[in-house]
Protein backbone atom coordinates (compact mmCIF):
# COMPACT_ATOMS: atom_id res chain seq x y z
CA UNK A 1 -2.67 21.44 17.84
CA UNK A 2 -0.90 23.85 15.40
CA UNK A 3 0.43 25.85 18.14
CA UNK A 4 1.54 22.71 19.65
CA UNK A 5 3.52 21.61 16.87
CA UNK A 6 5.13 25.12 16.45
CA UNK A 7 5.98 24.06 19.97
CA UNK A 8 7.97 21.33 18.36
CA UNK A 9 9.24 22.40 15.55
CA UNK A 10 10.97 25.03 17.84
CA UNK A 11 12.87 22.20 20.09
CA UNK A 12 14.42 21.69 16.78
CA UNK A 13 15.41 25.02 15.49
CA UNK A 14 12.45 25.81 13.20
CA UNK A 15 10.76 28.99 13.66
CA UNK A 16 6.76 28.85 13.78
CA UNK A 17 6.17 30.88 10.31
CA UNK A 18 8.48 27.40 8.45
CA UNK A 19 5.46 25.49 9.95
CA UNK A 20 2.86 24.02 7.53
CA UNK A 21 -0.02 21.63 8.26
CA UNK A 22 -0.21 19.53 4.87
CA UNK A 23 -4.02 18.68 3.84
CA UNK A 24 -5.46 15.45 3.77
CA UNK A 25 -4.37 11.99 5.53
CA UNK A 26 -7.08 9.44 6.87
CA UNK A 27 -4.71 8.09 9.96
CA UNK A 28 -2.30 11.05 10.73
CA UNK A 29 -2.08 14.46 10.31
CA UNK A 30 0.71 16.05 8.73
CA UNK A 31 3.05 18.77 9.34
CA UNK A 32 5.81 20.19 7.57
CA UNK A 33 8.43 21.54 9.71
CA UNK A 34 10.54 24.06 8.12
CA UNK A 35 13.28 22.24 4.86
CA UNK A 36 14.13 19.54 6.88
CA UNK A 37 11.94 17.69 9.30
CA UNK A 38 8.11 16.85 8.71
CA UNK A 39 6.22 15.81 11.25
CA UNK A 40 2.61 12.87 11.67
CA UNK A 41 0.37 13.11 14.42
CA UNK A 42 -1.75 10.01 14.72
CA UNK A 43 -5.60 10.91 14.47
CA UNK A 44 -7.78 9.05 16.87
CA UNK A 45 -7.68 5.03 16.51
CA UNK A 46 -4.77 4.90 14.58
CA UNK A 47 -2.25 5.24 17.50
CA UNK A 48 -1.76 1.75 17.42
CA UNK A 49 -0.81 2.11 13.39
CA UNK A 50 2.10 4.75 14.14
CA UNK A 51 3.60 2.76 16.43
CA UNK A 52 4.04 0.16 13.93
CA UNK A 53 5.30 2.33 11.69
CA UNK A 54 8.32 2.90 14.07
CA UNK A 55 9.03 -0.50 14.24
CA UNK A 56 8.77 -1.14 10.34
CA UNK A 57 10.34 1.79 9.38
CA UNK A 58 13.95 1.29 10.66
CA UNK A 59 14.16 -2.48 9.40
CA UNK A 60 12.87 -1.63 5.72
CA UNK A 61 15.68 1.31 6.22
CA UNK A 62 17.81 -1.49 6.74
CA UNK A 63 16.96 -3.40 4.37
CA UNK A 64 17.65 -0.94 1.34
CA UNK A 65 14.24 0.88 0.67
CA UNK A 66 13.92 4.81 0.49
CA UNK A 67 11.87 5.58 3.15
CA UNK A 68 12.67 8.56 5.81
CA UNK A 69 14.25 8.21 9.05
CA UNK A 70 12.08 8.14 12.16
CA UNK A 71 14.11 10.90 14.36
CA UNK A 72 11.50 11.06 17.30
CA UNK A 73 8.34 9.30 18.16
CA UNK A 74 6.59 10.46 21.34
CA UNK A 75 3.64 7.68 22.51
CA UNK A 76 2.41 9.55 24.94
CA UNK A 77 -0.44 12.99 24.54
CA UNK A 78 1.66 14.95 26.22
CA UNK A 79 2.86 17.64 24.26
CA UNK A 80 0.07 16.88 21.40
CA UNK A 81 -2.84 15.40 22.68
CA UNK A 82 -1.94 12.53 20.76
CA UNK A 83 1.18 10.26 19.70
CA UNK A 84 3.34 11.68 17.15
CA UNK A 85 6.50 11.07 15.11
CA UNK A 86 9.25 13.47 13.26
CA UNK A 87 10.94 12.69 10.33
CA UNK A 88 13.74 13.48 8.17
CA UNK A 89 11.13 15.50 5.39
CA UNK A 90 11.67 14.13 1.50
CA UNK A 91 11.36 16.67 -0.88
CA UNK A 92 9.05 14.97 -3.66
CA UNK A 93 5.69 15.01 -5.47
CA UNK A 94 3.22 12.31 -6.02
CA UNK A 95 3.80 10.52 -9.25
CA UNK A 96 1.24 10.30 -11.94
CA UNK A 97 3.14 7.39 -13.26
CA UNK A 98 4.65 4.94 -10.52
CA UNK A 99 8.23 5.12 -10.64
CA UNK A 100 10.09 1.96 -12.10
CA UNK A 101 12.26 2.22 -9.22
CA UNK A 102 9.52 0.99 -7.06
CA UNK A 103 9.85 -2.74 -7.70
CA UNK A 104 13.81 -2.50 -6.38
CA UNK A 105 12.09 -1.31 -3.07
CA UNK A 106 9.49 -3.93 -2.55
CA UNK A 107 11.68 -6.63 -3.65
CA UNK A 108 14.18 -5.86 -0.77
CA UNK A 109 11.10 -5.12 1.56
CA UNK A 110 9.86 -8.54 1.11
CA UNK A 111 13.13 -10.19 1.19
CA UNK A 112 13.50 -9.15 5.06
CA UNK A 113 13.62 -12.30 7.10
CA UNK A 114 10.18 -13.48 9.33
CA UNK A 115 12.00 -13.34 12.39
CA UNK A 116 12.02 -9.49 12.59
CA UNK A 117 8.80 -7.74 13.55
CA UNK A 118 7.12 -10.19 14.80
CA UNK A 119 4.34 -8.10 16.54
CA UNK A 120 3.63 -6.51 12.94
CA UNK A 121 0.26 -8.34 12.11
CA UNK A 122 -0.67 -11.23 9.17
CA UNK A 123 -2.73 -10.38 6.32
CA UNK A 124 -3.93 -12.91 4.52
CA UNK A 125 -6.27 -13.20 1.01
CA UNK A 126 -9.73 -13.15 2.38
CA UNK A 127 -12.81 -14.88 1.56
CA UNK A 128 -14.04 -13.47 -1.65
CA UNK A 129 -16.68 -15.76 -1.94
CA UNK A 130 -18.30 -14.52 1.00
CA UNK A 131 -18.36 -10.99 -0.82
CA UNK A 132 -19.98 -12.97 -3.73
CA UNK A 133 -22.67 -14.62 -1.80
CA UNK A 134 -23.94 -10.64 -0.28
CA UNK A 135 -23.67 -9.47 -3.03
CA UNK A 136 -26.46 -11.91 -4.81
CA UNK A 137 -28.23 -12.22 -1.71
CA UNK A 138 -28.92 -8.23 -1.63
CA UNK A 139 -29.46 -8.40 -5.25
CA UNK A 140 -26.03 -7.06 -6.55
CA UNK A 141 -25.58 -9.80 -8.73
CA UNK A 142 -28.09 -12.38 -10.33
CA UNK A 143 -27.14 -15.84 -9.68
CA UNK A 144 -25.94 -16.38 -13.00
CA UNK A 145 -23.34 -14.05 -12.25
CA UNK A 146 -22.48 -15.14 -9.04
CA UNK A 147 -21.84 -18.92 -10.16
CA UNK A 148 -19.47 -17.49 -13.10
CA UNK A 149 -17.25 -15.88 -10.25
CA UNK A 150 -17.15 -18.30 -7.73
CA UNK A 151 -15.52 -20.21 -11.06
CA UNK A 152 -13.42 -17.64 -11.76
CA UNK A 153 -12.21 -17.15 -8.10
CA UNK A 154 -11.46 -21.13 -8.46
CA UNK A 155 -9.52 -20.93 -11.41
CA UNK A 156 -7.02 -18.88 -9.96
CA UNK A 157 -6.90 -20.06 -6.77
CA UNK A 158 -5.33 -23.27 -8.65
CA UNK A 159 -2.86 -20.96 -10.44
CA UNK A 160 -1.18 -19.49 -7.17
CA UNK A 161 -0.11 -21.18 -3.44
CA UNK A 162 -2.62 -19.49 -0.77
CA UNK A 163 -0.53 -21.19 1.71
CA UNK A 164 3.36 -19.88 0.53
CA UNK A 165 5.50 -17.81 3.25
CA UNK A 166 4.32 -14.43 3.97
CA UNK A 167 6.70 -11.39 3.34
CA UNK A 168 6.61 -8.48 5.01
CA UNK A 169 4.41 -5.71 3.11
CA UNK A 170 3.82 -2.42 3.07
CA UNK A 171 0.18 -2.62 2.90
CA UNK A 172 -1.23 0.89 0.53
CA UNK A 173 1.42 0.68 -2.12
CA UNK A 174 -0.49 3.54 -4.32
CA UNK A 175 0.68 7.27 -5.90
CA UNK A 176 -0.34 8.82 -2.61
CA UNK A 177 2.38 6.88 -0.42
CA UNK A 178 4.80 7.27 -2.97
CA UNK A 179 7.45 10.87 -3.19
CA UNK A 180 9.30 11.42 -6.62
CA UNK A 181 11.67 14.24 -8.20
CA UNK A 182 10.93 15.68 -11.10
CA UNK A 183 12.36 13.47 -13.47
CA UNK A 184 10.00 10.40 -11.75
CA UNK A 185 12.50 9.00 -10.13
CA UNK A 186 11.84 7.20 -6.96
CA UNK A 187 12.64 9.26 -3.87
CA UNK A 188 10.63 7.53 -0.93
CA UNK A 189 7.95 4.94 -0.15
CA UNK A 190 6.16 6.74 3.20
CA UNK A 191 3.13 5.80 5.48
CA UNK A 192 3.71 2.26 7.08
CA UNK A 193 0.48 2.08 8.82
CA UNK A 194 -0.66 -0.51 6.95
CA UNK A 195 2.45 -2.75 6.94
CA UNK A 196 1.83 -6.50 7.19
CA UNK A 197 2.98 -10.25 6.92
CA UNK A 198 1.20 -11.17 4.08
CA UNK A 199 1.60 -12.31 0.48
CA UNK A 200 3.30 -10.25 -1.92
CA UNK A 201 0.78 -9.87 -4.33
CA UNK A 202 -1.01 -7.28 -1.47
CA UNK A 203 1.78 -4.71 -2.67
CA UNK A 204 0.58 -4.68 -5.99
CA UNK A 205 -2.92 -4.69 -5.11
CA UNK A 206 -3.27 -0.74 -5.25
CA UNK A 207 -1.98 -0.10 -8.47
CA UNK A 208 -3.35 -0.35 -11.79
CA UNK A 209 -2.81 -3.56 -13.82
CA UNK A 210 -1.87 -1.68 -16.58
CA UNK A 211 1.20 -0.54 -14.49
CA UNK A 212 1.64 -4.10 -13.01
CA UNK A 213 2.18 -5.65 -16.08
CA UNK A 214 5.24 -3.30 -16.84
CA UNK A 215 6.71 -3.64 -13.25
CA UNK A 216 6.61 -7.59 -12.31
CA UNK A 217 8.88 -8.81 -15.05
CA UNK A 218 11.76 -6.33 -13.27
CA UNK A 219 9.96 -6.92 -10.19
CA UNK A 220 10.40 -10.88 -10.14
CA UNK A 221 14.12 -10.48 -11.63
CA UNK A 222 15.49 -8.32 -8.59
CA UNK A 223 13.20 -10.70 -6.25
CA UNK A 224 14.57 -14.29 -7.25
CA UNK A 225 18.34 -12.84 -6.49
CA UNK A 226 17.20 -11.53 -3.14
CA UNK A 227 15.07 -13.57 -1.87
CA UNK A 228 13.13 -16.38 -4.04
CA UNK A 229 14.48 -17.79 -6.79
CA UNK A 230 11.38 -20.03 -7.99
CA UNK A 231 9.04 -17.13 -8.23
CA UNK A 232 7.17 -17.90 -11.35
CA UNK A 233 5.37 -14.33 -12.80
CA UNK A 234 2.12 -16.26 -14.12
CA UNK A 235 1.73 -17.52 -9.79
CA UNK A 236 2.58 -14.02 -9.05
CA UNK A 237 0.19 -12.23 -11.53
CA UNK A 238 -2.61 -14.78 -10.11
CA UNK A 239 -2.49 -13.21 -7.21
CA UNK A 240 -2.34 -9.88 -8.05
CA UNK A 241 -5.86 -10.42 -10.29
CA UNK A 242 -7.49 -12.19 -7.69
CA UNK A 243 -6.50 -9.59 -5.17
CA UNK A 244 -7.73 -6.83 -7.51
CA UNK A 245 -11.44 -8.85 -8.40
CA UNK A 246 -11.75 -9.49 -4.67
CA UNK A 247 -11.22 -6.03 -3.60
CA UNK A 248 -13.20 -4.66 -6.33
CA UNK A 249 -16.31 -6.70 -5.40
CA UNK A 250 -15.81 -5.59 -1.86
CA UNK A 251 -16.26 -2.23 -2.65
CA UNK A 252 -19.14 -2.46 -4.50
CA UNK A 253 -21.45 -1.61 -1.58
CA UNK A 254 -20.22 0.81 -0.09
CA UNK A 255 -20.88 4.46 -0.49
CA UNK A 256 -19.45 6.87 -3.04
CA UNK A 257 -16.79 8.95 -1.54
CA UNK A 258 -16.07 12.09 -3.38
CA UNK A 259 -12.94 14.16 -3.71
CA UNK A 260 -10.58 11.44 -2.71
CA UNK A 261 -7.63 11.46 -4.73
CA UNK A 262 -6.75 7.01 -5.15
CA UNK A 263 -8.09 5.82 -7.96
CA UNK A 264 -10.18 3.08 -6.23
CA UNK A 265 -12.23 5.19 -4.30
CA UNK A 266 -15.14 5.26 -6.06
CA UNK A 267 -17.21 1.47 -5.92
CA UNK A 268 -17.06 0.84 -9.39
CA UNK A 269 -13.39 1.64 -10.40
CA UNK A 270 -11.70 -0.68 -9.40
CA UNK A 271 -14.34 -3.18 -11.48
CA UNK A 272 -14.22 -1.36 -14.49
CA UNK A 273 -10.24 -0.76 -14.54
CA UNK A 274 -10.20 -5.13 -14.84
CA UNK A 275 -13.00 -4.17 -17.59
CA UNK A 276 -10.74 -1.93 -19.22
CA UNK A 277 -7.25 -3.64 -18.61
CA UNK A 278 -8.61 -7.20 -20.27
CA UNK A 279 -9.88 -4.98 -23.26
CA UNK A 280 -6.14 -3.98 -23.83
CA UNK A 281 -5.08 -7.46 -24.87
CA UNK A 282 -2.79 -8.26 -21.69
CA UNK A 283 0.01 -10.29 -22.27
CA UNK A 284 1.49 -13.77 -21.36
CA UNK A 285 0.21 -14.93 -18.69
CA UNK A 286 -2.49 -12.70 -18.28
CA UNK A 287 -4.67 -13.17 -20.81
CA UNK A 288 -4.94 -16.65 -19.54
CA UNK A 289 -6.41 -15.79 -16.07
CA UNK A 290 -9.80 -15.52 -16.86
């Protein structure tokens, strides 16, 4: 495939040494091509995820979020063996701190209107109970336990609207899918393959509640001009924690997975970051979600 895409990069001026696979990417791999284009070659079984992505890309474009420009997207294996797009190339870094920026992004992104995109799919909040009930049925949890968060995943369920208007969401809002310069400022959101209609609170879902508390406040302001002005932050943040003990509980069974660079990859992280984060003394309205 290399020589392939030196193949490519050549249709657009690049000479073969300015080509650079990048390491790493679950759905795509990754070239760069030369100081201006970069190129994403969809990996087996995620064909169907790039082509979203050139559909989503262009209307969050539209709508105001940094995100590079789709310049080519072949469907076809023809020159590849497999789908492919080229992009305008960002030059960034992944952040170690997300970028306040962010929040302008996503509030624009979920302001777009339902009747674009309407082949991108729903997402929805799941049935964390389910996740509950295997997990005390394979002995994960005694039944004490269980009981105690079927409560808790009742509690909040009265604190936000499962039913309210999806928005359109990018889907793996983490450090990974995020470019910055080198002052931490904000220079793209990339990889769409996850984009969905779903509820907001999946866009914070990824990051760590310690950095959620500092972003919704600016998050919700930007938001109620754009799009929603009755967006109430304790709803919001609801959602967010009952996203994050879901997800958490989900993951408790499967395998560890070494090397990887998101935070919640390992099972337990993602349970002992809500350990950690309620330790910290959250503020209003958090520490009234449990």
């Amino acid at each position: 495939m290399v020589d392939a895409v030196r193949l490519l990069a050549r249709s657009y001026g690049v000479n073969a040494d300015q080509v650079r696979e990048v390491p790493g990417g679950v759905a795509n791999r990754a070239f760069v091509l030369g100081e201006r284009l970069f190129a994403r070659v969809a990996r087996p079984g995620f064909e169907e995820d790039l082509r979203k992505e050139t559909a989503v890309v262009p209307v969050a474009r539209e709508a105001g979020v940094r995100t590079p420009a789709i310049l080519e997207y072949d469907p076809s294996d023809t020159l590849l063996g497999a789908p492919y797009v080229v992009v305008d190339r960002v030059h960034g870094i992944e952040p170690e701190v997300t970028p306040g920026e962010l929040v302008i992004d996503l509030a624009r992104l979920h302001a777009v209107r339902r009747g674009a995109l309407a082949e991108v799919p729903v997402d929805g909040w799941g049935e964390p109970r389910i996740a509950v009930g295997e997990l005390a049925d394979r002995g994960y949890l005694d039944a004490e336990t269980a009981r105690w968060l079927d409560g808790w995943f009742t509690r909040l369920e009265q604190r936000f609207d499962r039913s309210a208007s999806a928005v359109l969401v990018h889907g793996d809002v983490a450090p990974h899918n995020l470019l910055v310069g080198s002052d931490n400022s904000l220079q793209a959101v990339i990889d769409w393959g996850d984009a969905a209609w779903g509820p907001r609170a999946l866009d914070f879902a990824k990051l760590r509640l310690t950095e959620v508390v500092q972003l919704l406040p600016e998050y919700l302001s930007v938001a109620r001009e754009l799009s929603d002005s009755t967006l109430a932050e304790d709803e919001l943040a609801a959602g967010v924690l009952y996203l994050h003990l879901s997800w958490g509980l989900g993951k408790l069974q499967a395998d560890p997975w070494p090397g990887q660079r998101h935070w919640t990859a390992p099972p337990a992280s993602r349970l002992l970051n809500l350990l950690a984060f309620f330790t910290t003394n959250p503020p209003h309205p958090w520490h009234t979600l449990t």
